[in-house]
PDB file of N, CA and C in Angstrom:
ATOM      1  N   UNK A   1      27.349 -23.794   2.959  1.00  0.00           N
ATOM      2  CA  UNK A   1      25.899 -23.908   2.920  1.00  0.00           C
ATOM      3  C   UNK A   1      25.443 -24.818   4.053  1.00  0.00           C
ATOM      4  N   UNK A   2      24.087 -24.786   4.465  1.00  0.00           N
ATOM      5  CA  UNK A   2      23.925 -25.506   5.549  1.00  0.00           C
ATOM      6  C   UNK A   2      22.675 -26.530   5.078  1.00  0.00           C
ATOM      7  N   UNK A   3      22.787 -26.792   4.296  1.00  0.00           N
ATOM      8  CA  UNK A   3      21.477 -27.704   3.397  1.00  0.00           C
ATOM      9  C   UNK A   3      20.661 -27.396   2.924  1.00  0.00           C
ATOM     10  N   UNK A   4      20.120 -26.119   3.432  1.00  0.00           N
ATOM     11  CA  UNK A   4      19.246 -25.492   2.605  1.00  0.00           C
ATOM     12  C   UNK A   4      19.222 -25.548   0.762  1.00  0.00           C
ATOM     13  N   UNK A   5      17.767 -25.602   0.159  1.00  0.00           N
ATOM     14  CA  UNK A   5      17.155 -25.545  -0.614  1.00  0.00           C
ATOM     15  C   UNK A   5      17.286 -23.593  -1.178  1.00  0.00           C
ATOM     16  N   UNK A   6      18.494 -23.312  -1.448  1.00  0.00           N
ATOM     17  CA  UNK A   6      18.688 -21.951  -2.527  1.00  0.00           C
ATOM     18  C   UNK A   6      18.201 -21.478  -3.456  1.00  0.00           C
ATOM     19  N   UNK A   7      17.639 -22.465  -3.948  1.00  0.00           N
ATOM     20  CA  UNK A   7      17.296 -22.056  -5.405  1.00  0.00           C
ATOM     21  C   UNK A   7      15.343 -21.835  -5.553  1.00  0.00           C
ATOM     22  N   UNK A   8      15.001 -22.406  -4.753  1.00  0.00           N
ATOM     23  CA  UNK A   8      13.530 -21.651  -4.232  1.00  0.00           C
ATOM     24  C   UNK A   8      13.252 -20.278  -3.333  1.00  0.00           C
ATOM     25  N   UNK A   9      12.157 -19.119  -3.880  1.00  0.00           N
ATOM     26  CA  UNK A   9      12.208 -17.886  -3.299  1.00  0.00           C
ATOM     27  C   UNK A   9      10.824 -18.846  -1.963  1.00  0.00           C
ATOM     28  N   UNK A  10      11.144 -18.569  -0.907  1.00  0.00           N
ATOM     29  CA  UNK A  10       9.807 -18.806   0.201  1.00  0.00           C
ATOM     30  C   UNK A  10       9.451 -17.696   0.395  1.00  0.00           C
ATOM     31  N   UNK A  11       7.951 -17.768   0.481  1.00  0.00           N
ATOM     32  CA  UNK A  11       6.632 -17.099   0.268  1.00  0.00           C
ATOM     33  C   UNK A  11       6.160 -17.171   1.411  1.00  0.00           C
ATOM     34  N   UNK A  12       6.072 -15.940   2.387  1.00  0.00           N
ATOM     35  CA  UNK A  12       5.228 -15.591   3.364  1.00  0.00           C
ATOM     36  C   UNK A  12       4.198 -14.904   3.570  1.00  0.00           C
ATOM     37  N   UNK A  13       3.191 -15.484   4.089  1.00  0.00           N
ATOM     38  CA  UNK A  13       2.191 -15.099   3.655  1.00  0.00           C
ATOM     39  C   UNK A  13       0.609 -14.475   5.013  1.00  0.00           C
ATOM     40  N   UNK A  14       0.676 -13.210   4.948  1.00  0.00           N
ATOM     41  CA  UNK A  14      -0.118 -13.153   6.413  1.00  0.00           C
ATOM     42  C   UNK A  14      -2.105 -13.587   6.249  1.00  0.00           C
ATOM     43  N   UNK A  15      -2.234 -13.767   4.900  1.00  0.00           N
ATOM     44  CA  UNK A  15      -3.463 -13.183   5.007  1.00  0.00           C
ATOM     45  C   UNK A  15      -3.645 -14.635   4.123  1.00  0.00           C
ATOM     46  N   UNK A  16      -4.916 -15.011   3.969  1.00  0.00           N
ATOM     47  CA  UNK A  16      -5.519 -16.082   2.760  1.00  0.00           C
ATOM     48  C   UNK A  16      -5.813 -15.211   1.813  1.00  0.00           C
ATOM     49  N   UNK A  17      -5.582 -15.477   0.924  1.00  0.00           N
ATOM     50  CA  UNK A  17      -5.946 -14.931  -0.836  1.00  0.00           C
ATOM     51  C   UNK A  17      -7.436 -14.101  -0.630  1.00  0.00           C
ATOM     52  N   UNK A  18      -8.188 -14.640   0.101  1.00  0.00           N
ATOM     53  CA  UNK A  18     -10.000 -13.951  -0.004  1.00  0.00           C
ATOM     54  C   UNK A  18      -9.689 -13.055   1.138  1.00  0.00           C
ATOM     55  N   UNK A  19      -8.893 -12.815   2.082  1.00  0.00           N
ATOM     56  CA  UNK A  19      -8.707 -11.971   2.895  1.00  0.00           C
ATOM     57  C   UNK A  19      -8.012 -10.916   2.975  1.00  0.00           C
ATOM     58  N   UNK A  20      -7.023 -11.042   1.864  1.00  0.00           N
ATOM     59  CA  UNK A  20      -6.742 -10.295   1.763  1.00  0.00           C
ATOM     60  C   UNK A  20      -6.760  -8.614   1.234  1.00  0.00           C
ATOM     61  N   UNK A  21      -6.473  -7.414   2.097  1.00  0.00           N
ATOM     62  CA  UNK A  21      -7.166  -6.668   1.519  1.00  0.00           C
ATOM     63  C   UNK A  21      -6.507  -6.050  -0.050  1.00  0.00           C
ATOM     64  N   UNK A  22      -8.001  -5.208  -0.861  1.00  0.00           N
ATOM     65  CA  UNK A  22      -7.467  -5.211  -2.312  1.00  0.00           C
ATOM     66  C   UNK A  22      -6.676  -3.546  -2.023  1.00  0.00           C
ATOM     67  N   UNK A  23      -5.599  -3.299  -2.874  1.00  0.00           N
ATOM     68  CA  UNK A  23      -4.833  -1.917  -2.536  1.00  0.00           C
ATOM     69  C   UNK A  23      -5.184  -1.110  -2.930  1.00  0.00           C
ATOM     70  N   UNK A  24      -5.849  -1.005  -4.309  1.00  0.00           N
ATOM     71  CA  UNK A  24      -7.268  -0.139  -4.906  1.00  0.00           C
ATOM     72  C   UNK A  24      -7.682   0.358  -3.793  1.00  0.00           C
ATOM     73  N   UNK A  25      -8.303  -0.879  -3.238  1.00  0.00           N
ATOM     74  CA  UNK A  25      -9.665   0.208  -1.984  1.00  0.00           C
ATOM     75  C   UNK A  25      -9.456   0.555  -0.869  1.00  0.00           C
ATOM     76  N   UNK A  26      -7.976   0.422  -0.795  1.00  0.00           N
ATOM     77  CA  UNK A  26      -7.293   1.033   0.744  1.00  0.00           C
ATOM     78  C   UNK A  26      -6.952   2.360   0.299  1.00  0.00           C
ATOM     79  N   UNK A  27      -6.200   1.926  -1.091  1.00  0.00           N
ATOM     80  CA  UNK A  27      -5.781   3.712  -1.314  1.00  0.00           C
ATOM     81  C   UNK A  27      -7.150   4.417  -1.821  1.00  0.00           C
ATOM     82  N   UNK A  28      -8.286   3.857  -2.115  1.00  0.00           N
ATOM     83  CA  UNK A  28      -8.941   5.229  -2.215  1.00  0.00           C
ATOM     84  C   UNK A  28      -9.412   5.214  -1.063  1.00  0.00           C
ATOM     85  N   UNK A  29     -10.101   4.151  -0.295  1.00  0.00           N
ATOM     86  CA  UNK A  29     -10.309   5.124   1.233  1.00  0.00           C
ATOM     87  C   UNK A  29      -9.480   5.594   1.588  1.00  0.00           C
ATOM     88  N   UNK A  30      -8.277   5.396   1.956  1.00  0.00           N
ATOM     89  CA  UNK A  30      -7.425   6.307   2.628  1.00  0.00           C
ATOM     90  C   UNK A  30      -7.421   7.674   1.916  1.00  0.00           C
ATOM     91  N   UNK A  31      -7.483   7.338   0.378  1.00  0.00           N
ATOM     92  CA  UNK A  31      -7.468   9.386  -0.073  1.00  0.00           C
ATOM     93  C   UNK A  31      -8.612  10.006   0.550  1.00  0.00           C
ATOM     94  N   UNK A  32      -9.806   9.677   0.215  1.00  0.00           N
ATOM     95  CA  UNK A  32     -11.427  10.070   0.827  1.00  0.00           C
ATOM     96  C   UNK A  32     -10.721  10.457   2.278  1.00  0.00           C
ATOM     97  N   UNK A  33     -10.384  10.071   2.978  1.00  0.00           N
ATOM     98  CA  UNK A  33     -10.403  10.357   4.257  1.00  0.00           C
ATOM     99  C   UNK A  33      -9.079  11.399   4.520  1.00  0.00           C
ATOM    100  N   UNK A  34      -8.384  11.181   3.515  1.00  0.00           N
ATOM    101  CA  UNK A  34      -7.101  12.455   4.173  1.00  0.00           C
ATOM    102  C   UNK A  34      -7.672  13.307   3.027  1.00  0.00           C
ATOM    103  N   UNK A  35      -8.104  13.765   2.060  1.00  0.00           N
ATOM    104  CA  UNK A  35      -9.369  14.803   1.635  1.00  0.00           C
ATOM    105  C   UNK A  35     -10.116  15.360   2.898  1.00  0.00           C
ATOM    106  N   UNK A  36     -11.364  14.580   3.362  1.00  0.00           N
ATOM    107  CA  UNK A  36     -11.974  15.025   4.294  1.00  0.00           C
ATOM    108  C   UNK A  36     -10.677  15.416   5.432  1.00  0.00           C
ATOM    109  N   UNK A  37     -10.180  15.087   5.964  1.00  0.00           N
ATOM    110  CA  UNK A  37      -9.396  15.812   6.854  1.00  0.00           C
ATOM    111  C   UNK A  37      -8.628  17.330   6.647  1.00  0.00           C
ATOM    112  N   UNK A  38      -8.769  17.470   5.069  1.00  0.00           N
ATOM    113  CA  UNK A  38      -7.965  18.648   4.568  1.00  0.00           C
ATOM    114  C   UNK A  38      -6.456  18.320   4.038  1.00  0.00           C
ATOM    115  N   UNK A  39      -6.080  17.042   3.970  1.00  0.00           N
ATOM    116  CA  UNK A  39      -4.435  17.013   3.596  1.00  0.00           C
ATOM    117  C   UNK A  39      -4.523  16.926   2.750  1.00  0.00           C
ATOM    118  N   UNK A  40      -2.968  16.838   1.997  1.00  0.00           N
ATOM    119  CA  UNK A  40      -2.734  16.614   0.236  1.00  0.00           C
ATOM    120  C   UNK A  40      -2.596  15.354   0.344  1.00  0.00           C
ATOM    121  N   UNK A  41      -3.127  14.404  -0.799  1.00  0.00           N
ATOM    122  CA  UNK A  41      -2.975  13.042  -0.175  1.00  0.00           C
ATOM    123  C   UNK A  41      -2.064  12.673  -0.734  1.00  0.00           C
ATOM    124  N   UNK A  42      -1.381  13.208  -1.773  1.00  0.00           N
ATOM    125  CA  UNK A  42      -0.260  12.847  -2.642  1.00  0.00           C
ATOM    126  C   UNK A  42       0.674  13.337  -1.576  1.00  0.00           C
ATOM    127  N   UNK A  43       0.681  14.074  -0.812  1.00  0.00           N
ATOM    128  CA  UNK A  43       1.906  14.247  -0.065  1.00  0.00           C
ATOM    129  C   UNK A  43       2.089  13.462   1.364  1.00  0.00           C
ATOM    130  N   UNK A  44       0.614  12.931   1.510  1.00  0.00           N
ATOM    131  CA  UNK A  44       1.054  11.994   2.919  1.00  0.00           C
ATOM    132  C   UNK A  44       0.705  10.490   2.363  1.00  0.00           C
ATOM    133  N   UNK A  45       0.449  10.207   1.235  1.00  0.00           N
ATOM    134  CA  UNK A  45       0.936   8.684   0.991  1.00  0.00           C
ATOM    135  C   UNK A  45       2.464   8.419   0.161  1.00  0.00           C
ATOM    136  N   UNK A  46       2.908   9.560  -0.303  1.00  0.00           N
ATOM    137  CA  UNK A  46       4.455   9.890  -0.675  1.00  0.00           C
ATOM    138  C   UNK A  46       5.124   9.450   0.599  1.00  0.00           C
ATOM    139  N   UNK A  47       4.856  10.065   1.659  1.00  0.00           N
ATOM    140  CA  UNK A  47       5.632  10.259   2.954  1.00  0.00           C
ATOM    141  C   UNK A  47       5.478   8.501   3.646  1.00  0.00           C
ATOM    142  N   UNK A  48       4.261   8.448   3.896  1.00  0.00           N
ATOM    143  CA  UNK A  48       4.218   7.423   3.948  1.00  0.00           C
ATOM    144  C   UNK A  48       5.137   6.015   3.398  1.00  0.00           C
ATOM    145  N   UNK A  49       4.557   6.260   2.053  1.00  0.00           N
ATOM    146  CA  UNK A  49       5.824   4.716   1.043  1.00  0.00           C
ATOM    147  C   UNK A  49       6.860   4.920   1.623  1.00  0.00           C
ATOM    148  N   UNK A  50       7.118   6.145   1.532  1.00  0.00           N
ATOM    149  CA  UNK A  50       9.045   6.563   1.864  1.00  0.00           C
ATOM    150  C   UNK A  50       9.480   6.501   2.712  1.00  0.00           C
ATOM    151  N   UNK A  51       8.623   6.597   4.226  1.00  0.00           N
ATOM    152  CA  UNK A  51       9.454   6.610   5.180  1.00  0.00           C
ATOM    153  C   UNK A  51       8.946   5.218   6.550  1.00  0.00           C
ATOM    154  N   UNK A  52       7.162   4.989   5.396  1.00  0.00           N
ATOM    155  CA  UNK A  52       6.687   3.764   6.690  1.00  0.00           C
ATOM    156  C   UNK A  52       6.539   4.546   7.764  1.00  0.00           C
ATOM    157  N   UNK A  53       6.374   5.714   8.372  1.00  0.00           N
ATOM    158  CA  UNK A  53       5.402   5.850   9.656  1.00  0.00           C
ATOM    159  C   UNK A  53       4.099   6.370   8.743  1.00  0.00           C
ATOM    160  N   UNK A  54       3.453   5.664   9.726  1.00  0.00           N
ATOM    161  CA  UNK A  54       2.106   5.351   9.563  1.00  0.00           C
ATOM    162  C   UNK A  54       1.444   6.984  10.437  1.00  0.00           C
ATOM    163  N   UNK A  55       2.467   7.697  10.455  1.00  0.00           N
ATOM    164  CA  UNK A  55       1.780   9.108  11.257  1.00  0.00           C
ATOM    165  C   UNK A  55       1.262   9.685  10.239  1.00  0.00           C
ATOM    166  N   UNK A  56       1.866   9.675   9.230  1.00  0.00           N
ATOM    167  CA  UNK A  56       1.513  10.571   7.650  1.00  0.00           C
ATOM    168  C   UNK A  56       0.176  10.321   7.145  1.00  0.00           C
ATOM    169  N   UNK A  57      -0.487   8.994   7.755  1.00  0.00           N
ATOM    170  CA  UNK A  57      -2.284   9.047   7.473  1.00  0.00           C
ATOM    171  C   UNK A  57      -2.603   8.610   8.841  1.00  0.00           C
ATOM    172  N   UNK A  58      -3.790  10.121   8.203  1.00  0.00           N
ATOM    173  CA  UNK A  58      -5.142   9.956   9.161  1.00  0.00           C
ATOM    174  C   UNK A  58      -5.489   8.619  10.105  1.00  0.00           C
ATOM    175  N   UNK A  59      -5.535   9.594  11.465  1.00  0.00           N
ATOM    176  CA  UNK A  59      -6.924   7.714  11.732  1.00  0.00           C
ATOM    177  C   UNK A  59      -8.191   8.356  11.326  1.00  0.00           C
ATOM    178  N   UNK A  60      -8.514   9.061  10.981  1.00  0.00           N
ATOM    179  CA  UNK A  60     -10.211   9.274  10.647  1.00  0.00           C
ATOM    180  C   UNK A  60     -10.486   8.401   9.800  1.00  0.00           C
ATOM    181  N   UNK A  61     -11.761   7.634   9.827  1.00  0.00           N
ATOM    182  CA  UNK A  61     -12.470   6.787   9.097  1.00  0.00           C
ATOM    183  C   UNK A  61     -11.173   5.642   8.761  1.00  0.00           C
ATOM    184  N   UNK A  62     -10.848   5.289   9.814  1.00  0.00           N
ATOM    185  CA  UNK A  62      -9.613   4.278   9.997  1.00  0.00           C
ATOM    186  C   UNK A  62      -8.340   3.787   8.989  1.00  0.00           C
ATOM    187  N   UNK A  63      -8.288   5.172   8.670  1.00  0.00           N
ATOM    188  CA  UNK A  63      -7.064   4.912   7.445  1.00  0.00           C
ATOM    189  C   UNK A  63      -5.986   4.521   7.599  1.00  0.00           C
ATOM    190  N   UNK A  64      -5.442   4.719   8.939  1.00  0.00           N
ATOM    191  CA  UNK A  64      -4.101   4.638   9.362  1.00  0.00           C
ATOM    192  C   UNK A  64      -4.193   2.936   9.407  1.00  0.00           C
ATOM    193  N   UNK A  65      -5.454   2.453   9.830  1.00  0.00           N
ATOM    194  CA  UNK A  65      -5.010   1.041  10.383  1.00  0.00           C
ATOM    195  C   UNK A  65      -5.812   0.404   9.057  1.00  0.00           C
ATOM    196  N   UNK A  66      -6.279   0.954   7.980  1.00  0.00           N
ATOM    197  CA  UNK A  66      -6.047   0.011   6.679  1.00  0.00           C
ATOM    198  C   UNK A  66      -4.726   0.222   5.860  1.00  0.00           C
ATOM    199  N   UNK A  67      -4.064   1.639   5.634  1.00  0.00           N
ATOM    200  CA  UNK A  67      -2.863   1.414   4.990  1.00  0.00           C
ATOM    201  C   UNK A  67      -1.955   0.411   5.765  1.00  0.00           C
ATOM    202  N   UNK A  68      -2.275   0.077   6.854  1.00  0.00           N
ATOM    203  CA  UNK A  68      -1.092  -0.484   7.390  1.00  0.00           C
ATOM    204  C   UNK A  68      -1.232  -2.000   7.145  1.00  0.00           C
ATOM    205  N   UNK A  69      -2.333  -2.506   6.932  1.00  0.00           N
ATOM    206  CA  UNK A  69      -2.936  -3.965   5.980  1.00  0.00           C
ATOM    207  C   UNK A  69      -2.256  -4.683   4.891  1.00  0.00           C
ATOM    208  N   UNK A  70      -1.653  -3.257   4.046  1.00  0.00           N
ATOM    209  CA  UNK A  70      -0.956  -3.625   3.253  1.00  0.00           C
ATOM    210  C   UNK A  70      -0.157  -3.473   3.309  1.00  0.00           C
ATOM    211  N   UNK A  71       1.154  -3.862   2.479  1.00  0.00           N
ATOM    212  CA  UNK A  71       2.664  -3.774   2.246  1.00  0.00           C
ATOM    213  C   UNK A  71       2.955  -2.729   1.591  1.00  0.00           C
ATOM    214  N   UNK A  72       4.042  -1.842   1.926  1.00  0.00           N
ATOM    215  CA  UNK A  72       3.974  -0.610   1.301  1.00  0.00           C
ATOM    216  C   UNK A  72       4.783  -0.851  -0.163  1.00  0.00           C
ATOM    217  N   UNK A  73       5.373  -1.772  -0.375  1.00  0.00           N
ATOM    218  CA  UNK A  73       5.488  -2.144  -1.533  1.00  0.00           C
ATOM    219  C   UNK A  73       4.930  -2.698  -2.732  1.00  0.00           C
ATOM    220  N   UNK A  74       3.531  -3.398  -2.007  1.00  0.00           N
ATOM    221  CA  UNK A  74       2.004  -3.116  -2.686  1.00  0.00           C
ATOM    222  C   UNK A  74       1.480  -2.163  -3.298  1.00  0.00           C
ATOM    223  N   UNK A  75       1.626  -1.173  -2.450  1.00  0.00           N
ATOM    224  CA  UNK A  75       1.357   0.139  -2.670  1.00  0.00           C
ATOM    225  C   UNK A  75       1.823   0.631  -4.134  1.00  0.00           C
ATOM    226  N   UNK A  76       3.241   0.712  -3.881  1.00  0.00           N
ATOM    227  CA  UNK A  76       4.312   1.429  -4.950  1.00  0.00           C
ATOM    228  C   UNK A  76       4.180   0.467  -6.090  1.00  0.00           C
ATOM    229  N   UNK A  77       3.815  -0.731  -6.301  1.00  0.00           N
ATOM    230  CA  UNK A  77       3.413  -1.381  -7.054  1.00  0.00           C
ATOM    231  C   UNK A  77       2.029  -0.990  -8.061  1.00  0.00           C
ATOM    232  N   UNK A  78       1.058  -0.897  -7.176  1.00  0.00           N
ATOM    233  CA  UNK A  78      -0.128  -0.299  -7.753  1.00  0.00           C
ATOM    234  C   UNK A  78      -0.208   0.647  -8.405  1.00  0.00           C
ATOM    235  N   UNK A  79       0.780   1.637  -7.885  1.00  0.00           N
ATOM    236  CA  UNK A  79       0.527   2.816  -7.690  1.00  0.00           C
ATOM    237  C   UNK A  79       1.471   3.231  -9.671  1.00  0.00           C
ATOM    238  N   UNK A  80       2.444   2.094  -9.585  1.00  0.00           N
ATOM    239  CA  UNK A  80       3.503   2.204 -10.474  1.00  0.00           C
ATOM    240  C   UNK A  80       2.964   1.715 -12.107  1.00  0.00           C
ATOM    241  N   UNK A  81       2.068   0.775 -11.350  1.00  0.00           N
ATOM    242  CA  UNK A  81       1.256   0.000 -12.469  1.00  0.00           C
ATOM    243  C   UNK A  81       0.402   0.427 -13.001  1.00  0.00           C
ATOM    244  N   UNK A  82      -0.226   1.721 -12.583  1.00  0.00           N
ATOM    245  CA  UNK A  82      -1.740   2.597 -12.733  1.00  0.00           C
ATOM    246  C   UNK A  82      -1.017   3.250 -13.608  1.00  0.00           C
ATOM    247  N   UNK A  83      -0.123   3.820 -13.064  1.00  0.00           N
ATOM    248  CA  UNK A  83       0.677   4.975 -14.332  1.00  0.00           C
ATOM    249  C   UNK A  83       1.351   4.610 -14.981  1.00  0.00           C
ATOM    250  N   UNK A  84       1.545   3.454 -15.572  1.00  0.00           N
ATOM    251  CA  UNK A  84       2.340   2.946 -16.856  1.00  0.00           C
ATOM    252  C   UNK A  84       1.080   2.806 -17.588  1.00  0.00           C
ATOM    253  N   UNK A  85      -0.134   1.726 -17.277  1.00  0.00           N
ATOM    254  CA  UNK A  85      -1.308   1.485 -17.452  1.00  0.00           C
ATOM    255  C   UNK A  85      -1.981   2.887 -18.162  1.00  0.00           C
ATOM    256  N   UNK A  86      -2.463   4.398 -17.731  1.00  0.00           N
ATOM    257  CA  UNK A  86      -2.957   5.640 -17.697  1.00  0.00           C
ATOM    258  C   UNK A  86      -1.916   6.205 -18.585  1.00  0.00           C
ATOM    259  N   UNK A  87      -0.869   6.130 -18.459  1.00  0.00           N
ATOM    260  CA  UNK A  87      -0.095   7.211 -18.900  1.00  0.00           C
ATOM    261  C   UNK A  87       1.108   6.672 -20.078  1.00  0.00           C
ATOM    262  N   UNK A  88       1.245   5.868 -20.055  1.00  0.00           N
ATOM    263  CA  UNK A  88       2.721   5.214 -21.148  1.00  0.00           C
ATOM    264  C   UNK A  88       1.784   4.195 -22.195  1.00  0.00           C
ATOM    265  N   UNK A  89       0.634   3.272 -21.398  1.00  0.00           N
ATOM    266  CA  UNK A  89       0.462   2.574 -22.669  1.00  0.00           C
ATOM    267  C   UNK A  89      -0.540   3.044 -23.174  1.00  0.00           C
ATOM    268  N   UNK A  90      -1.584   3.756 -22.698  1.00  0.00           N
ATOM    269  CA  UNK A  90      -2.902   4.178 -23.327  1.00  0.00           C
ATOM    270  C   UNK A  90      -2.777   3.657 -24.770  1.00  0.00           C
TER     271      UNK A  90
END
């Protein structure tokens, strides 16, 4: 070991708490806008989580550069939490 403190997880952090953006309103703008473009949005924010290029959304109405705001593990979080929330605990 080299002295380090192990037993604490460190927390990095890009954004201040009020700045940060909410993942709710990235993923529905981003759906609104890959709708209006004509895509399936379930199939290019799938692609997206999974593979991280940011080609799979739109830039129209600047989607590409708000999904990318967040952590795509944010994402899969939300996304994981809506449907336990909707669908398992109703």
């Amino acid at each position: 070991m080299n002295g380090q403190n192990t037993t604490n997880t460190q927390v990095i952090g890009f954004y201040k708490e009020t700045e940060r953006p909410n993942v709710s309103d990235v993923l529905h703008m981003v759906y609104d806008a890959l709708v209006e473009k004509g895509y399936n949005p379930i199939y290019q924010i799938t692609g997206y989580i999974m593979s991280g290029d940011p080609t799979y959304i739109t830039s129209h109405r600047n989607a590409r550069s708000l999904i990318m705001k967040v952590e795509r593990d944010e994402i899969l979080e939300e996304l994981v939490a809506n449907y336990i929330d909707t669908k398992i605990k109703k």
